[in-house]
C-alpha atoms as a PDB file:
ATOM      1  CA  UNK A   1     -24.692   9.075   2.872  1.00  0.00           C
ATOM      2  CA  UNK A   2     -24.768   5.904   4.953  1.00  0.00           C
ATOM      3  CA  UNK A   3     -25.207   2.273   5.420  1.00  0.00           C
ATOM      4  CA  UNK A   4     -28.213   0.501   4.530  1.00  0.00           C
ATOM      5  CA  UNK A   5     -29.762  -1.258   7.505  1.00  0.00           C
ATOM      6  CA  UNK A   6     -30.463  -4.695   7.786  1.00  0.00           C
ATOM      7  CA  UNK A   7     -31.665  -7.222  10.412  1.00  0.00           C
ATOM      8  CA  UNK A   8     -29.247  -9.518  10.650  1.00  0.00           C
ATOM      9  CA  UNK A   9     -30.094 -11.577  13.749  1.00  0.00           C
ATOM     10  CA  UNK A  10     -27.956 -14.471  13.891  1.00  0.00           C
ATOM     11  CA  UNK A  11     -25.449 -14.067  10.903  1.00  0.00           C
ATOM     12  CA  UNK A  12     -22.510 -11.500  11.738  1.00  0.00           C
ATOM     13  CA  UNK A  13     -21.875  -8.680   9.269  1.00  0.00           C
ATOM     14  CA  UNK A  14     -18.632  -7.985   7.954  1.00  0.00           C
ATOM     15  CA  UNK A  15     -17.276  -5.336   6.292  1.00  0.00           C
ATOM     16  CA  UNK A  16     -15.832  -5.510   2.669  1.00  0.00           C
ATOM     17  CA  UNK A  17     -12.362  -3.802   2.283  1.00  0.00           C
ATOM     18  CA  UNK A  18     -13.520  -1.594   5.107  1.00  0.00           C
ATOM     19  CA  UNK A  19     -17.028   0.204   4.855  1.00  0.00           C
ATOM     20  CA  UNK A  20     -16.316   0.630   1.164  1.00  0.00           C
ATOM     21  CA  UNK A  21     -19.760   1.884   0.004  1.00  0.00           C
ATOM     22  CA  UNK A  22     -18.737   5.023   1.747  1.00  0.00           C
ATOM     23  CA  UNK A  23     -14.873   5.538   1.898  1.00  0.00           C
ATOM     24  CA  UNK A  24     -12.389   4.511  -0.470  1.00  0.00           C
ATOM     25  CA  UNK A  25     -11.811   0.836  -0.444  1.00  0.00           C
ATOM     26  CA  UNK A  26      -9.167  -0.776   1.936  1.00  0.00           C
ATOM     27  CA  UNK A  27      -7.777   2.716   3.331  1.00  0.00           C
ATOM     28  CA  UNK A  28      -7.569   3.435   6.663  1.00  0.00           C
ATOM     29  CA  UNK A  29     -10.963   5.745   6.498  1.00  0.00           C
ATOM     30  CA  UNK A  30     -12.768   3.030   5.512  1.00  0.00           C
ATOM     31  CA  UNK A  31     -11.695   0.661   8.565  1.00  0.00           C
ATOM     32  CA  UNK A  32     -12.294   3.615  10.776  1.00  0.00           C
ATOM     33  CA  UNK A  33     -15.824   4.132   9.004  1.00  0.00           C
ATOM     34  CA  UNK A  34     -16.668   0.196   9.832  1.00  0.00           C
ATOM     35  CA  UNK A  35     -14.749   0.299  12.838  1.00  0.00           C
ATOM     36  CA  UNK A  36     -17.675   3.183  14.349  1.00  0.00           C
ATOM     37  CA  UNK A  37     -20.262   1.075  13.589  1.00  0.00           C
ATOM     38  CA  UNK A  38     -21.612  -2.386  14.822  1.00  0.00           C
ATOM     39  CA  UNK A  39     -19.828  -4.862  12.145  1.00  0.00           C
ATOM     40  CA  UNK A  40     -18.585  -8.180  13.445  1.00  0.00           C
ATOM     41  CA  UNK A  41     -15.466  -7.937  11.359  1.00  0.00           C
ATOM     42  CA  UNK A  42     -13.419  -5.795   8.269  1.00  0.00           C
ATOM     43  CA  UNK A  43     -12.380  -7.951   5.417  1.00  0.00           C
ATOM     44  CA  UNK A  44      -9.418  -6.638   3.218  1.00  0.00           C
ATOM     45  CA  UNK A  45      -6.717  -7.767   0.973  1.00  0.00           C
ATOM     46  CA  UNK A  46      -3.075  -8.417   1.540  1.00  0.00           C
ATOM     47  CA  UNK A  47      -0.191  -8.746  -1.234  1.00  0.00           C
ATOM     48  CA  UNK A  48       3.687  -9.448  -0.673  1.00  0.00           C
ATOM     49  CA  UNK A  49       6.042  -6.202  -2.231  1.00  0.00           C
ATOM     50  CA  UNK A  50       8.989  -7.113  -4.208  1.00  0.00           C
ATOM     51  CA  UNK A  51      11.119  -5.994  -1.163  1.00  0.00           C
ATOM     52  CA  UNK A  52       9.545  -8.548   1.062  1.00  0.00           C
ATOM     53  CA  UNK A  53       6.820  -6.601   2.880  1.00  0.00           C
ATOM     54  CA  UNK A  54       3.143  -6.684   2.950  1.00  0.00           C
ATOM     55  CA  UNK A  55       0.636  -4.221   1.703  1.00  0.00           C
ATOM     56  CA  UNK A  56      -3.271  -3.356   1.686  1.00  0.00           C
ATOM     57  CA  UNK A  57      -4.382  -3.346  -1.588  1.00  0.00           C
ATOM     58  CA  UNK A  58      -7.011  -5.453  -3.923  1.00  0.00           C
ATOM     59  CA  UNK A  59      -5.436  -5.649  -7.737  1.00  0.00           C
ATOM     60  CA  UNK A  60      -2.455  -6.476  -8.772  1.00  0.00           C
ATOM     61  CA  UNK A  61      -1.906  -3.250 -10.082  1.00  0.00           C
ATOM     62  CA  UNK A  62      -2.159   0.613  -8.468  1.00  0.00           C
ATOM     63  CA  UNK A  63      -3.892   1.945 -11.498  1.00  0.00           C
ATOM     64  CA  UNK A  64      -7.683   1.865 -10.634  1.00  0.00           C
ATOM     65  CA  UNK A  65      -7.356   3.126  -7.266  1.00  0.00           C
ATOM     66  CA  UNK A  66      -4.631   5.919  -7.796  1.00  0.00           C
ATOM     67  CA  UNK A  67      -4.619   6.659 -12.007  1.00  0.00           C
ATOM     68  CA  UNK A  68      -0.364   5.427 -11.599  1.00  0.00           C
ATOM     69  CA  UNK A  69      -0.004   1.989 -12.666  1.00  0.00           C
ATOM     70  CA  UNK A  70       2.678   0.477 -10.670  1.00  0.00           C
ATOM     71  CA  UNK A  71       2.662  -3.524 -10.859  1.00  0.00           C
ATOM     72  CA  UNK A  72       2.292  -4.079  -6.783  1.00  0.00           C
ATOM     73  CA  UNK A  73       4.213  -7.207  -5.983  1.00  0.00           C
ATOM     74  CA  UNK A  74       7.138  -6.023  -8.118  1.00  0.00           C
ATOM     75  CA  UNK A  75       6.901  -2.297  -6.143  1.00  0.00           C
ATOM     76  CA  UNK A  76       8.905  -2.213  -2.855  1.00  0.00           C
ATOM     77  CA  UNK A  77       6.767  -0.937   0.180  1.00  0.00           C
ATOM     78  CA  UNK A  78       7.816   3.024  -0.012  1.00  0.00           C
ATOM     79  CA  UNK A  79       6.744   3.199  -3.377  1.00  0.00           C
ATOM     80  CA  UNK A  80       3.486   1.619  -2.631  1.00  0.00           C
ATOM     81  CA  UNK A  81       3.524   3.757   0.261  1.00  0.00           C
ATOM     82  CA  UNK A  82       4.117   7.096  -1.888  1.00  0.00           C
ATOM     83  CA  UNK A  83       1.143   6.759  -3.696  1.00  0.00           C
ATOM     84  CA  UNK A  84      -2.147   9.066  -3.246  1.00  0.00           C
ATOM     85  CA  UNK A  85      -5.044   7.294  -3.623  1.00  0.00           C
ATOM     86  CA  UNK A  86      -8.492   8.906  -5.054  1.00  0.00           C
ATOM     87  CA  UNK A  87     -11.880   9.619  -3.215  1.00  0.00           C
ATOM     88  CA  UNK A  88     -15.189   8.068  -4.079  1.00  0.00           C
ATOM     89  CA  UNK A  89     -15.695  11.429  -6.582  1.00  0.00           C
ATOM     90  CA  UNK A  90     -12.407  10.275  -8.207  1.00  0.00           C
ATOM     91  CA  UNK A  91     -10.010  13.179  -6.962  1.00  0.00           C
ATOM     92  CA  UNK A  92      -7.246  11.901  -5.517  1.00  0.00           C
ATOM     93  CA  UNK A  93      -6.768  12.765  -1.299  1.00  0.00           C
ATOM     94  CA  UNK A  94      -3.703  13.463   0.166  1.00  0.00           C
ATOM     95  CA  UNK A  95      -4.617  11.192   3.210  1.00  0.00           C
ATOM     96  CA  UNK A  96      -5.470   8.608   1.670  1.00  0.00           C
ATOM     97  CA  UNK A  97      -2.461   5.713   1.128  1.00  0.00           C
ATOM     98  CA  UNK A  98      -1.823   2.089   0.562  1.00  0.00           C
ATOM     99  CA  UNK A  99      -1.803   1.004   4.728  1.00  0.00           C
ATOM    100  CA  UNK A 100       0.701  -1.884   6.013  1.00  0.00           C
ATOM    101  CA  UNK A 101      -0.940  -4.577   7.093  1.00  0.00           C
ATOM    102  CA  UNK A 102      -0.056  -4.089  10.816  1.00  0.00           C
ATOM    103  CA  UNK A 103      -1.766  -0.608  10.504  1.00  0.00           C
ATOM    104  CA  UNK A 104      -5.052  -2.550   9.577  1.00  0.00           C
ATOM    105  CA  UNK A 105      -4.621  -4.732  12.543  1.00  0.00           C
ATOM    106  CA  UNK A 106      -4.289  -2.016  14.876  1.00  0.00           C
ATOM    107  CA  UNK A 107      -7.502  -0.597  13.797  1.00  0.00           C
ATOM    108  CA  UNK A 108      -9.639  -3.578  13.736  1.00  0.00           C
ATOM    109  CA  UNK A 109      -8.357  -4.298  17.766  1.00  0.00           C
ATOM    110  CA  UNK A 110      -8.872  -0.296  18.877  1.00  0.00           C
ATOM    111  CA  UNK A 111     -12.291  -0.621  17.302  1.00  0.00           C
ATOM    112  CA  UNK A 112     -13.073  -4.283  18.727  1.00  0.00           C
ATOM    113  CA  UNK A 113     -13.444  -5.792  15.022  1.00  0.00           C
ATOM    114  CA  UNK A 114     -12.590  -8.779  13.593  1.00  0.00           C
ATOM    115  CA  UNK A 115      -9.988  -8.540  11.157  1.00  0.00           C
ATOM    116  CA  UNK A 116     -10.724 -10.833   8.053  1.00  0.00           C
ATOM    117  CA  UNK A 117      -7.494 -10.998   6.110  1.00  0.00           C
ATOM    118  CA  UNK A 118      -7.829 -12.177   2.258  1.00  0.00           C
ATOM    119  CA  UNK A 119      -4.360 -13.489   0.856  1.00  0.00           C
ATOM    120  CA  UNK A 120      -4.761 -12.351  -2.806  1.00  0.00           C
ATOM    121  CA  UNK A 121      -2.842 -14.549  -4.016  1.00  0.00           C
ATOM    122  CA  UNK A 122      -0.114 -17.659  -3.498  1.00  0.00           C
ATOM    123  CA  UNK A 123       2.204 -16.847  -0.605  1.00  0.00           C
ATOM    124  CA  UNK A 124       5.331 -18.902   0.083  1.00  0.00           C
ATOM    125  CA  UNK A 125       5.156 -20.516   3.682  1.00  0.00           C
ATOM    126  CA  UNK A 126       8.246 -18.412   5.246  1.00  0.00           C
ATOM    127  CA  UNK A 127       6.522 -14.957   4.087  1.00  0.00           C
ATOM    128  CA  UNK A 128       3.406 -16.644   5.982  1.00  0.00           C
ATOM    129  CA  UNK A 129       5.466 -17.112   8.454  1.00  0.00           C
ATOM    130  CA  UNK A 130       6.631 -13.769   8.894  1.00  0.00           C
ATOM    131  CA  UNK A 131       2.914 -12.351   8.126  1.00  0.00           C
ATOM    132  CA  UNK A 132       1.821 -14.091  11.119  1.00  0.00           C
ATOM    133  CA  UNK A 133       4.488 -12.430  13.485  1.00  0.00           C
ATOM    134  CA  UNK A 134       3.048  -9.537  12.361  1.00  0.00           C
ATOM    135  CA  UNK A 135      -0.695 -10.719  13.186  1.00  0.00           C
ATOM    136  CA  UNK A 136       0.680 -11.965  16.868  1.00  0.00           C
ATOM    137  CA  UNK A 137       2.957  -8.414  17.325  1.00  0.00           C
ATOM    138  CA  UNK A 138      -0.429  -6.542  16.943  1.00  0.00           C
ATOM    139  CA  UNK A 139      -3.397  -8.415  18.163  1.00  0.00           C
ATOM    140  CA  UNK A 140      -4.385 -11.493  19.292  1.00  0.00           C
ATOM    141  CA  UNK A 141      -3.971 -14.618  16.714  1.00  0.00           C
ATOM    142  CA  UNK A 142      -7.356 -16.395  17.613  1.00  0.00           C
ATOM    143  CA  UNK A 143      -9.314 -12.835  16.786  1.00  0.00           C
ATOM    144  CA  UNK A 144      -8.295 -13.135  12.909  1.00  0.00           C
ATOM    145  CA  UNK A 145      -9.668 -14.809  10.303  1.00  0.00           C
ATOM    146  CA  UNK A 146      -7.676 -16.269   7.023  1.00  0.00           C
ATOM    147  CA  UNK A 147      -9.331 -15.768   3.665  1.00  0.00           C
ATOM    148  CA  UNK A 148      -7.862 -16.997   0.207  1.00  0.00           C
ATOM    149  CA  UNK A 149      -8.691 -18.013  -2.908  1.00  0.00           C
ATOM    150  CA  UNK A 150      -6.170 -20.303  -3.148  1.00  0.00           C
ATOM    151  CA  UNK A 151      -5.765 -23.781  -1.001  1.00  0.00           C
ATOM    152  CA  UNK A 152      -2.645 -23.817  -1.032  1.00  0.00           C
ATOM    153  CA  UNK A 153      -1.692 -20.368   1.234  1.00  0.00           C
ATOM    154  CA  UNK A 154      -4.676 -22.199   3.580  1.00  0.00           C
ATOM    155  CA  UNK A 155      -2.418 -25.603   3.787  1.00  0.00           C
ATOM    156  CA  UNK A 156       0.235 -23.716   5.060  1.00  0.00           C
ATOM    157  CA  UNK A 157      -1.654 -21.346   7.477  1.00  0.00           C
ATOM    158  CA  UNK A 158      -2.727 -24.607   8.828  1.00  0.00           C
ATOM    159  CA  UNK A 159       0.555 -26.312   9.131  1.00  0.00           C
ATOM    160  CA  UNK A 160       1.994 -23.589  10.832  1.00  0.00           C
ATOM    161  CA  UNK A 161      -1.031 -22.364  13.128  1.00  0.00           C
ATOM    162  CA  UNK A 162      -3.071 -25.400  13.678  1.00  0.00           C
ATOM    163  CA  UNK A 163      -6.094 -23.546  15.718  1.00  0.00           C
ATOM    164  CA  UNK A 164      -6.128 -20.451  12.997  1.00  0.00           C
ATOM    165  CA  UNK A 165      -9.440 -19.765  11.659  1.00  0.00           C
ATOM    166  CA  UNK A 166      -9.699 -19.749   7.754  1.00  0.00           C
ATOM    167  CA  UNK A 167     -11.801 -20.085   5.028  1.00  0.00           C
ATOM    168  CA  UNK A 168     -11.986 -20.910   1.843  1.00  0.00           C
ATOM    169  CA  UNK A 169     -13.132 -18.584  -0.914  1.00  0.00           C
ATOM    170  CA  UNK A 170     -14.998 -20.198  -3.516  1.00  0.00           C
ATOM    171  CA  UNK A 171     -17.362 -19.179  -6.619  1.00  0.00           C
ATOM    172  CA  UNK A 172     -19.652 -22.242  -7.697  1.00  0.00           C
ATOM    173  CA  UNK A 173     -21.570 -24.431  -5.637  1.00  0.00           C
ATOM    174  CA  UNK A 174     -21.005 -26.433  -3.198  1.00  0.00           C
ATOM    175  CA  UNK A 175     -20.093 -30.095  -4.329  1.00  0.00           C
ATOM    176  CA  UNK A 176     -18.686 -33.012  -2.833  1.00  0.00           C
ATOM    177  CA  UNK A 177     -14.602 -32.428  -3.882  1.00  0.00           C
ATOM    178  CA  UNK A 178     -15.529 -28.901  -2.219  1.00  0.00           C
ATOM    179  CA  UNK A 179     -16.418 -30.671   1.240  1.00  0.00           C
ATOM    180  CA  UNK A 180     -13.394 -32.874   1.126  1.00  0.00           C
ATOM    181  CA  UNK A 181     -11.401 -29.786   0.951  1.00  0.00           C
ATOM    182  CA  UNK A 182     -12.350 -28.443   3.566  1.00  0.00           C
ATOM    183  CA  UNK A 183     -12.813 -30.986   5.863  1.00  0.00           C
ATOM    184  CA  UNK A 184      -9.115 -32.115   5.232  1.00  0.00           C
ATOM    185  CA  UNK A 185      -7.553 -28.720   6.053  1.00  0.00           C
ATOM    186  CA  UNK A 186     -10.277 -27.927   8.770  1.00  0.00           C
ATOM    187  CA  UNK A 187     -11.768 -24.659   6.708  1.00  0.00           C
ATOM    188  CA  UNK A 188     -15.028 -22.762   6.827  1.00  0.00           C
ATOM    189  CA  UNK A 189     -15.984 -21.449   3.486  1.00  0.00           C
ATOM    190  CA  UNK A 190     -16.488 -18.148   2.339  1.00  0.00           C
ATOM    191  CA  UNK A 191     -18.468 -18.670  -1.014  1.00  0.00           C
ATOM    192  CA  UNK A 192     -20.132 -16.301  -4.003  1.00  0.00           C
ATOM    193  CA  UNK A 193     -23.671 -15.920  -2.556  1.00  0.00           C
ATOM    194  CA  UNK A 194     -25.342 -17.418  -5.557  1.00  0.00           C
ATOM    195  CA  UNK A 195     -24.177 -20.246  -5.538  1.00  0.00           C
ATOM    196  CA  UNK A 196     -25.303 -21.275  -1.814  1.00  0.00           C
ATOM    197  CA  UNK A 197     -28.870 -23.193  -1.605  1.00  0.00           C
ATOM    198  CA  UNK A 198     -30.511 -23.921   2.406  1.00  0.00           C
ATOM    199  CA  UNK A 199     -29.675 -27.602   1.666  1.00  0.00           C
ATOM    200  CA  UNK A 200     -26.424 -26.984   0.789  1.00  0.00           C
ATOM    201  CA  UNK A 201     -25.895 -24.475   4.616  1.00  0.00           C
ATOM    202  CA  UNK A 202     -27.403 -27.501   6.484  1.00  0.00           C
ATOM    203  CA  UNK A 203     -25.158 -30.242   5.197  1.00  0.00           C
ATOM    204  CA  UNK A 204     -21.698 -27.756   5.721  1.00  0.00           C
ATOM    205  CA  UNK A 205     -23.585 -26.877   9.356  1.00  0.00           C
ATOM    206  CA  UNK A 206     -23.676 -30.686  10.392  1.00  0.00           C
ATOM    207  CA  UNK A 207     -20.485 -31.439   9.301  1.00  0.00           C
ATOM    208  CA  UNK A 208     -19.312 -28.322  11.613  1.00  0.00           C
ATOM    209  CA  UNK A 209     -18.082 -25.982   8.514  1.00  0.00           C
ATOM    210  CA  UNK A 210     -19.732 -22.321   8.755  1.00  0.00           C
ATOM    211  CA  UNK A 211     -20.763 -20.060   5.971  1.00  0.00           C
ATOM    212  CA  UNK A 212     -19.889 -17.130   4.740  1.00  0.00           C
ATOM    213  CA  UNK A 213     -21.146 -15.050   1.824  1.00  0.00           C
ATOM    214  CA  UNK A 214     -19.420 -12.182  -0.161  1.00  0.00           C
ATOM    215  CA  UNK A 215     -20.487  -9.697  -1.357  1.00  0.00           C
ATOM    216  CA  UNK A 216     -23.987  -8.723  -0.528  1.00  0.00           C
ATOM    217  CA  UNK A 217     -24.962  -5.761  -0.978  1.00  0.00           C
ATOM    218  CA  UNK A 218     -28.993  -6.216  -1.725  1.00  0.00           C
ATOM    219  CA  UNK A 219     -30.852  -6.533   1.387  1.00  0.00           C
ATOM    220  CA  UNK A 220     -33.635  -8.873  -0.253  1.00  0.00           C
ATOM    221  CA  UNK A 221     -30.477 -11.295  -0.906  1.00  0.00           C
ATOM    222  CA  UNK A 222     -28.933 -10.417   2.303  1.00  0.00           C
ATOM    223  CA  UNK A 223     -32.172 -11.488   3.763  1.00  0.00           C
ATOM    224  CA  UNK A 224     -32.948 -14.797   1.785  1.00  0.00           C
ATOM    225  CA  UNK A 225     -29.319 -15.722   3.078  1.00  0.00           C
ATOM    226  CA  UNK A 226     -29.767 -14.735   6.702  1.00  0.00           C
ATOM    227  CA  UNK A 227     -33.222 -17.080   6.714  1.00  0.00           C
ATOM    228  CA  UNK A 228     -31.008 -19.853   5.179  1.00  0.00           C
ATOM    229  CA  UNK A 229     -29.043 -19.319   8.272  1.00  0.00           C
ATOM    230  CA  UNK A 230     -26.083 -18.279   6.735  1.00  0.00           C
ATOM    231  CA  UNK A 231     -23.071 -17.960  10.109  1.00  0.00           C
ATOM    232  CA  UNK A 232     -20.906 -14.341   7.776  1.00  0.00           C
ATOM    233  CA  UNK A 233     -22.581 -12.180   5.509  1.00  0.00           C
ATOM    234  CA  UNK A 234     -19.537  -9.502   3.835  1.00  0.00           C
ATOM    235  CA  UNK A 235     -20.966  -6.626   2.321  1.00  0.00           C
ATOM    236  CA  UNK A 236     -19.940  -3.312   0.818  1.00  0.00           C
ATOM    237  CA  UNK A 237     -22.778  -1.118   2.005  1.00  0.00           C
ATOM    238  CA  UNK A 238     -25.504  -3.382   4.441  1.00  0.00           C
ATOM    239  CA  UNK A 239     -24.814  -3.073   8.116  1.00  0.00           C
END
């Protein structure tokens, strides 16, 4: 039971939703499990609670990770926080909950790690606002990265922290609207690995945008990528 080695020279490895090939996704085992190891960063996902307050957690919904379906952004914090989640073998662990999102942080600065922070999905500005007290109350600003699928939580991370670091998640290849994106709110992009081409990493790489690919987990892909020159590779499993 362990990571599957790679040689990543140049391109930094980041861990997806923790070192999730081993411990339950986006739990506090699995940052600990990337933290002990030599990743660049930990990537995991962020949603707001109906009571205002932000939680670790991937779908919408609790059901896949704890077998109680509770709808998470209309769940206050403490009953997020109540839950049990289950192991890899599917029986739920008593120490295993739903962390805060300043109990990430803390991890990914005692281990050294980058913390990669995915905004699942659209975030008024003011609850950006107060995410990123939270982000400057627990470690330094300029060590996170901002992930999201959608531009528009990006726009206003940028208005309100123009030197934060973000990317842009994206699933088809790169085109020219995609560029102008990015270029206009200063991103890097985090894209589906099959849809980046060598051509396509040299033309973001002159026009200063760097590249990051999710999620790789076979090391023949991982490899193809790092020759392309790829700057992020986030993986569930390859270290």
């Amino acid at each position: 039971m362990d990571t599957i080695k790679i040689e990543s020279k140049q391109t930094k490895m980041v861990a997806h939703r923790g070192l999730s090939g081993l411990e339950r996704e986006n739990t506090c085992a699995a940052f600990v499990a990337a933290g002990n190891r030599d990743y660049f960063g930990i990537e995991t996902d962020v949603h707001v609670t109906s009571d205002s307050q932000f939680i670790i957690i991937h779908d919408n919904t609790t059901e896949r990770v704890t077998g109680i379906n509770l709808e998470v952004e209309q769940s206050t914090l403490a009953q997020l926080r109540e839950l049990r989640l289950t192991d890899m073998d599917g029986k739920v662990r008593q120490d295993l909950c739903l962390p805060s999102l300043d109990e990430y942080l803390r991890i990914c600065k005692k281990y050294g790690k980058k913390p990669v922070l995915e905004l699942k999905s659209y975030i008024p500005e003011k609850d950006i606002a107060r995410m990123l007290q939270i982000v400057k109350d627990n470690t330094e600003l300029g060590e996170m990265i901002f992930i999201s699928f959608d531009y528009r939580n990006l726009v206003a991370l940028r208005n309100l922290e123009p030197e934060a670091q973000l990317q842009y998640l994206y699933g088809q290849p790169v085109d020219d609207a995609l560029v102008k994106q990015l270029l206009a709110c200063r991103c890097d992009l985090d894209i589906y690995y099959p849809s980046i081409t060598k051509e396509a990493v040299e033309m973001l790489h002159k026009k200063g945008i760097l590249v990051n690919c999710w999620t790789v987990d076979d090391p023949t892909a991982a490899a193809a990528l790092i020759e392309m020159g790829v700057d992020f590779i986030t993986s569930n499993i390859l270290q």
